[in-house]
C-alpha atoms as a PDB file:
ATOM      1  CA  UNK A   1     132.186  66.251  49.901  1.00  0.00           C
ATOM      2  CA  UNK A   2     129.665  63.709  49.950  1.00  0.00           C
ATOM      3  CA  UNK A   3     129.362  59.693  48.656  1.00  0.00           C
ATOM      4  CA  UNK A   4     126.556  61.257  46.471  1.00  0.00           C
ATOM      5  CA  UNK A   5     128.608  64.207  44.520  1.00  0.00           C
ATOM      6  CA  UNK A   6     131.885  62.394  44.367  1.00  0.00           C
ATOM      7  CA  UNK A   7     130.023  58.811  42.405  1.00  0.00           C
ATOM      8  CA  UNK A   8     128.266  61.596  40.362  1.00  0.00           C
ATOM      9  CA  UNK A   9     131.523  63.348  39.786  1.00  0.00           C
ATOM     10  CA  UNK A  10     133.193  60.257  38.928  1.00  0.00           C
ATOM     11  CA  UNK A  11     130.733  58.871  36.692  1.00  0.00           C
ATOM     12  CA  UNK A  12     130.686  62.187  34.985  1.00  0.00           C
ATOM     13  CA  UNK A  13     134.264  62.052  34.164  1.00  0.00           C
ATOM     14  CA  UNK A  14     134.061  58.521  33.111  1.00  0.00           C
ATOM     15  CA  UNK A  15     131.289  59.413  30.483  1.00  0.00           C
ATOM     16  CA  UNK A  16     133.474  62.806  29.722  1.00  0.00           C
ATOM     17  CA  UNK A  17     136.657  60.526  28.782  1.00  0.00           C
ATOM     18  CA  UNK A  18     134.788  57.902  26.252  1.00  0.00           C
ATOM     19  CA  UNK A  19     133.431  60.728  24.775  1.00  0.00           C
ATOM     20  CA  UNK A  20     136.613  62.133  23.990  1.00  0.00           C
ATOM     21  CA  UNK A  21     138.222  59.023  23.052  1.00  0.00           C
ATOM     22  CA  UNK A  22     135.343  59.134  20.389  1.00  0.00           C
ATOM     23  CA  UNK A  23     136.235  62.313  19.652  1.00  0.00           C
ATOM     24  CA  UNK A  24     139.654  61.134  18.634  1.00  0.00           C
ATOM     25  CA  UNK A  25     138.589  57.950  16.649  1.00  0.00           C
ATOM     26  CA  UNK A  26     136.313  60.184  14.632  1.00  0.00           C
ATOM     27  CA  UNK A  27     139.286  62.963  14.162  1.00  0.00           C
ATOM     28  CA  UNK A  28     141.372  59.830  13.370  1.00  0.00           C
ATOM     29  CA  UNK A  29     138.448  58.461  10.571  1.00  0.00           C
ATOM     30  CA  UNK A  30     137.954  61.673   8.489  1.00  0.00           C
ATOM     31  CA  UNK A  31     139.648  64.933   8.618  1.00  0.00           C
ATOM     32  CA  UNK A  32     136.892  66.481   6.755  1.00  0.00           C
ATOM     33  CA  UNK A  33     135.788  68.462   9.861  1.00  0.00           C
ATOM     34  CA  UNK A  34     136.598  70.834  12.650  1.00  0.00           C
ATOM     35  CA  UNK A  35     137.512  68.924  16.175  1.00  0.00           C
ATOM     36  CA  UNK A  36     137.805  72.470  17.785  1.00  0.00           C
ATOM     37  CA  UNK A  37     136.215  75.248  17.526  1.00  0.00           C
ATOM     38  CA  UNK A  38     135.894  78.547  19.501  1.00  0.00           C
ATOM     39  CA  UNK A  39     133.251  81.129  19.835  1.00  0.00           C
ATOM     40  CA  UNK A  40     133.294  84.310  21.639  1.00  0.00           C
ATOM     41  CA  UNK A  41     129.750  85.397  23.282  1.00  0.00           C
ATOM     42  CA  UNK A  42     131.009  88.448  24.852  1.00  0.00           C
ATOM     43  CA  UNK A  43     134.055  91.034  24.219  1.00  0.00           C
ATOM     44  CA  UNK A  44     133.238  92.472  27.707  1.00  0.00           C
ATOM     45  CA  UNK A  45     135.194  91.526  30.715  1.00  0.00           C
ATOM     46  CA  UNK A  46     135.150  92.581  34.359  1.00  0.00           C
ATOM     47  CA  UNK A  47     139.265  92.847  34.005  1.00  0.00           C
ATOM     48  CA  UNK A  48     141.699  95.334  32.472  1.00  0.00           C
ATOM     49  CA  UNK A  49     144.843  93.497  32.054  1.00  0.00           C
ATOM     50  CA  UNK A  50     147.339  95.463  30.071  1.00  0.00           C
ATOM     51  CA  UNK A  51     148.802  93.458  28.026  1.00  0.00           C
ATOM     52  CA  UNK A  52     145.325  92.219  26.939  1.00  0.00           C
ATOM     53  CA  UNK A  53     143.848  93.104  23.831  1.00  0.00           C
ATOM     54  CA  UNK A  54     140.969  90.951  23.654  1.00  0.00           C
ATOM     55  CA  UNK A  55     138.293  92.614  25.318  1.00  0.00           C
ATOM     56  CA  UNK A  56     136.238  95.938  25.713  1.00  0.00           C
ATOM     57  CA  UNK A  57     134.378  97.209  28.792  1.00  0.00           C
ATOM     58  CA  UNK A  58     131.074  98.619  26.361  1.00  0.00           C
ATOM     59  CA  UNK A  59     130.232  95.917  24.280  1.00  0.00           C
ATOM     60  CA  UNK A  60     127.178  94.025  24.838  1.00  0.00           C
ATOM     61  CA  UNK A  61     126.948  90.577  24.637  1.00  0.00           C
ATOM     62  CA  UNK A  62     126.269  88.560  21.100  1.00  0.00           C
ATOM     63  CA  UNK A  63     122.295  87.997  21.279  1.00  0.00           C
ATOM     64  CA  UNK A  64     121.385  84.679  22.297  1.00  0.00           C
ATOM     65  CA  UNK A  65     119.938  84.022  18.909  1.00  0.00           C
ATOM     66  CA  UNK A  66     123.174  84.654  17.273  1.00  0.00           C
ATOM     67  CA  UNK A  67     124.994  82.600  19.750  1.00  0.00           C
ATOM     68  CA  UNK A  68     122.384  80.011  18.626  1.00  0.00           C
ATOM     69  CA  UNK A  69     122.705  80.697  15.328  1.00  0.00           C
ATOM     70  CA  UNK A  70     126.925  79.845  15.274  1.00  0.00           C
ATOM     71  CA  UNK A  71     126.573  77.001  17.886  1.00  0.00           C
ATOM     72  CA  UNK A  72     124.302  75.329  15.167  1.00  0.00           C
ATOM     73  CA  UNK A  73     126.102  76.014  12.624  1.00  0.00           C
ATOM     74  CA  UNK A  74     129.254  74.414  14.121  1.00  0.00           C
ATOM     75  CA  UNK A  75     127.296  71.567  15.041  1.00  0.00           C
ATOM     76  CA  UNK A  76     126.302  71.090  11.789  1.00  0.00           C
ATOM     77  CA  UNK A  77     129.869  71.333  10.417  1.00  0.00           C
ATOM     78  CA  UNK A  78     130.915  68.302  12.335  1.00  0.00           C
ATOM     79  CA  UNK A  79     133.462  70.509  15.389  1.00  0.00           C
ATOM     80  CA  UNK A  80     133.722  67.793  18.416  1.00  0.00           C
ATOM     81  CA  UNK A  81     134.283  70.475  21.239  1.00  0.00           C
ATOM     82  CA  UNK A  82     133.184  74.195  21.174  1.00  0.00           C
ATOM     83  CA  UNK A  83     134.808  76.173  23.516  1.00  0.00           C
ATOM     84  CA  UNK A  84     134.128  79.957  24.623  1.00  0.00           C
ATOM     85  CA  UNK A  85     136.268  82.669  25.683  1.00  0.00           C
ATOM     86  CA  UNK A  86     135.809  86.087  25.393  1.00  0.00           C
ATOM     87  CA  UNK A  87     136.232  89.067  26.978  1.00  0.00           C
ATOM     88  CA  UNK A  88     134.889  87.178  29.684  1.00  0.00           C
ATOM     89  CA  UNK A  89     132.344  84.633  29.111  1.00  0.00           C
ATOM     90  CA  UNK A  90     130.790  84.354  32.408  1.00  0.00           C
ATOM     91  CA  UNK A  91     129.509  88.448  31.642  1.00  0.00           C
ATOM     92  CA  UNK A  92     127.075  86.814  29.177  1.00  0.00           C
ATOM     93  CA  UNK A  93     123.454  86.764  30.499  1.00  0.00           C
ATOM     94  CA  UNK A  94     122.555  83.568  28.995  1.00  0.00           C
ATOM     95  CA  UNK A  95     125.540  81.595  29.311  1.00  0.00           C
ATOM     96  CA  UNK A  96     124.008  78.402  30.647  1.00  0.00           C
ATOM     97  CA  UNK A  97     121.520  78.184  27.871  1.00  0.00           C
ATOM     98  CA  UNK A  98     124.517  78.481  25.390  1.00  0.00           C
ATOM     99  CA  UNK A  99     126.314  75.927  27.202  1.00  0.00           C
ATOM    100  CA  UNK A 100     122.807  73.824  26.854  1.00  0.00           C
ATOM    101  CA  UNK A 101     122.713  74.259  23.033  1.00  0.00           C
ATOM    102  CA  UNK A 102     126.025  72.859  22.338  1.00  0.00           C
ATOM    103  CA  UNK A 103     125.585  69.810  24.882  1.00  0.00           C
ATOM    104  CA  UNK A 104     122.167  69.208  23.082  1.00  0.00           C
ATOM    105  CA  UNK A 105     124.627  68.573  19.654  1.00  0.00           C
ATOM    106  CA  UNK A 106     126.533  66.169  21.687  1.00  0.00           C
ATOM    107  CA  UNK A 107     129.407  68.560  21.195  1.00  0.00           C
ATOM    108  CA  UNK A 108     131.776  68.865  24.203  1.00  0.00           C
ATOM    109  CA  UNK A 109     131.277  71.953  26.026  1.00  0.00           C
ATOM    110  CA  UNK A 110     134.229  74.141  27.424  1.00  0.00           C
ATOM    111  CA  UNK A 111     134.718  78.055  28.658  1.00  0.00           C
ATOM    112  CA  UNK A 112     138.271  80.169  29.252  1.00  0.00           C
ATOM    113  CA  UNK A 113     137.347  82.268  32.150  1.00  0.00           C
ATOM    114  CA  UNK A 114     139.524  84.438  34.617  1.00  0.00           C
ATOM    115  CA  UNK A 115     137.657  82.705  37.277  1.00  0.00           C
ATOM    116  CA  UNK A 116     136.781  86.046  38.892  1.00  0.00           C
ATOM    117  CA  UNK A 117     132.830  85.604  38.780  1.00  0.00           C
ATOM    118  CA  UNK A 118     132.815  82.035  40.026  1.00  0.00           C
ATOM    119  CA  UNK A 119     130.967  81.375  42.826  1.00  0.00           C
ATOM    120  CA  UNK A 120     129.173  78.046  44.385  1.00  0.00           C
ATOM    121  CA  UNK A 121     125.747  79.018  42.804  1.00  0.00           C
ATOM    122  CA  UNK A 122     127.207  79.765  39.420  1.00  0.00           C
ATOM    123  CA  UNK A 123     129.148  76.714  39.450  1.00  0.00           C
ATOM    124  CA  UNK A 124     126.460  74.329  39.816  1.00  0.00           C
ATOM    125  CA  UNK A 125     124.294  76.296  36.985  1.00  0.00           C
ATOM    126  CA  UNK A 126     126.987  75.383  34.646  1.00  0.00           C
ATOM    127  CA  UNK A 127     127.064  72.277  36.196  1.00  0.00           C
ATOM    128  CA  UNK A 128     123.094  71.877  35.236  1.00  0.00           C
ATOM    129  CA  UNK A 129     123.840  73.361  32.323  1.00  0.00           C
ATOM    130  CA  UNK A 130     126.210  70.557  30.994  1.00  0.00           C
ATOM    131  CA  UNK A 131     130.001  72.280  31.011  1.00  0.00           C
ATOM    132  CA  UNK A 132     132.371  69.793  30.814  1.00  0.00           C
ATOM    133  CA  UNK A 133     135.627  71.731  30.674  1.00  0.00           C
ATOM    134  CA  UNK A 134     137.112  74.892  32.258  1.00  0.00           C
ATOM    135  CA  UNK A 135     140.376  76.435  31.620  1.00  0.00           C
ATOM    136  CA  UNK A 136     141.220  79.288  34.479  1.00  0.00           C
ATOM    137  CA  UNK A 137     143.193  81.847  33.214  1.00  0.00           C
ATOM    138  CA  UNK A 138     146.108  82.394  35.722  1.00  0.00           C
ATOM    139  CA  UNK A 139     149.200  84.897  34.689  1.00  0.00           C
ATOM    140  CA  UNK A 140     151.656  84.891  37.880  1.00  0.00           C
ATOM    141  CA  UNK A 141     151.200  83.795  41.823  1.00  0.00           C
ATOM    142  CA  UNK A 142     150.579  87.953  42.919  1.00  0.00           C
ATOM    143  CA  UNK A 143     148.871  90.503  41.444  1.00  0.00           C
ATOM    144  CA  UNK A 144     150.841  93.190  39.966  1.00  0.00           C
ATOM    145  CA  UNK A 145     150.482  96.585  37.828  1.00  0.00           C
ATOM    146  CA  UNK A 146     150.014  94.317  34.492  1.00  0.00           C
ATOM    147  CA  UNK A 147     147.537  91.429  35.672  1.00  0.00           C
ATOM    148  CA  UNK A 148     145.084  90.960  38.686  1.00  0.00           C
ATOM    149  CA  UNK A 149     144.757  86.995  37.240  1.00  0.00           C
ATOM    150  CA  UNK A 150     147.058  85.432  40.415  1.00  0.00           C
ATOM    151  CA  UNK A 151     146.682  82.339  42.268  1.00  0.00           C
ATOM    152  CA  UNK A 152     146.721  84.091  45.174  1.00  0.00           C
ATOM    153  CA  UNK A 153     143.541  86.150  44.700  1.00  0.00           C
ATOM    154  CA  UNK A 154     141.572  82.834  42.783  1.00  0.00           C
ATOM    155  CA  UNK A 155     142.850  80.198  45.564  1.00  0.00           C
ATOM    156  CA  UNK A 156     139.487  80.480  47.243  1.00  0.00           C
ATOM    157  CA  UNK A 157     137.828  80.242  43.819  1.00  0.00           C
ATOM    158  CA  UNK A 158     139.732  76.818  42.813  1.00  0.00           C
ATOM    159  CA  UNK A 159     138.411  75.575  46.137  1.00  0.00           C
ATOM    160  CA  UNK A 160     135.025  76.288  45.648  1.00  0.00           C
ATOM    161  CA  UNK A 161     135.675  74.274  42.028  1.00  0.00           C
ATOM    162  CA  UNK A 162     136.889  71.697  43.892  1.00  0.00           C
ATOM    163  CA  UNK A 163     134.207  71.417  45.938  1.00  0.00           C
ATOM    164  CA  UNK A 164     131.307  71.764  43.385  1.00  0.00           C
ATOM    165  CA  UNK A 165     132.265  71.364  40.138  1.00  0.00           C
ATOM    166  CA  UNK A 166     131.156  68.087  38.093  1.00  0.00           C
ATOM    167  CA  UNK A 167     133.403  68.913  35.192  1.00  0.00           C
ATOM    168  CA  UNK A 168     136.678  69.107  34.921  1.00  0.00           C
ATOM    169  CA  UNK A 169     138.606  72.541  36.283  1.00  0.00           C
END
């Protein structure tokens, strides 16, 4: 990793933490507003867990519009941090420009993915495109009949997060 990514990295998660730390004054200061909230841009996902009842494999994702539309509307109801989930998020087309639209609020950006789709490319889009959290969805340390989501298939993808990601994994 080099001198330049690591400052960046670290400056990135300095900024990330006061943020946050505003996040909580102003959660502390007025309860009159959400600090979380959660959107869903896609129902889709490239898995088929068992126990999971959270997704469909025909859906198509929520038009980017729409996406807009909620994201705004959030925004304007005072939430802190919107966070996405899905199905599988990373299925959604336009992913980074939601991502952009709820950075451009000054809300704080995070995703629930399986991790599946990551790779060093799509990392550093959602780096560009301002995520600043990432919760990998991880159910046991092998595969088995009721969930593919192991550590032992997504160790190679928590490297390449390692190695690229300026927010936090």
């Amino acid at each position: 990793m080099d001198l330049y990514f690591r400052l960046r990295r670290g400056w990135k998660a300095v900024h990330r933490r006061s943020r946050e730390w505003m996040m909580v004054a102003r959660g502390i200061r007025s309860t009159d507003h959400p600090v979380l909230a959660h959107i869903i841009p896609t129902r889709r996902c490239n898995l088929s867990c068992s126990y999971c009842n959270e997704f469909d494999d025909y859906s198509k994702p929520v038009p980017l519009s729409d996406m807009y539309r909620r994201v705004d509307k959030l925004a304007a109801l005072g939430s802190n941090i919107i966070s996405m989930s899905g199905g599988e998020p990373l299925l959604h087309p336009e992913l980074d420009d939601i991502i952009a639209r709820i950075r451009s609020h000054g809300c704080i950006a995070g995703m629930i993915t399986n991790g599946y789709l990551l790779t060093a490319d799509r990392i550093r889009r959602l780096n560009r495109a301002g995520l600043e959290h990432m919760q990998i969805s991880i159910d046991n340390v092998m595969p088995d009949d009721v969930s593919k989501k192991s550590l032992k298939v997504l160790d190679k993808k928590l490297q390449l997060l390692a190695e690229h990601a300026e927010f936090v994994p």
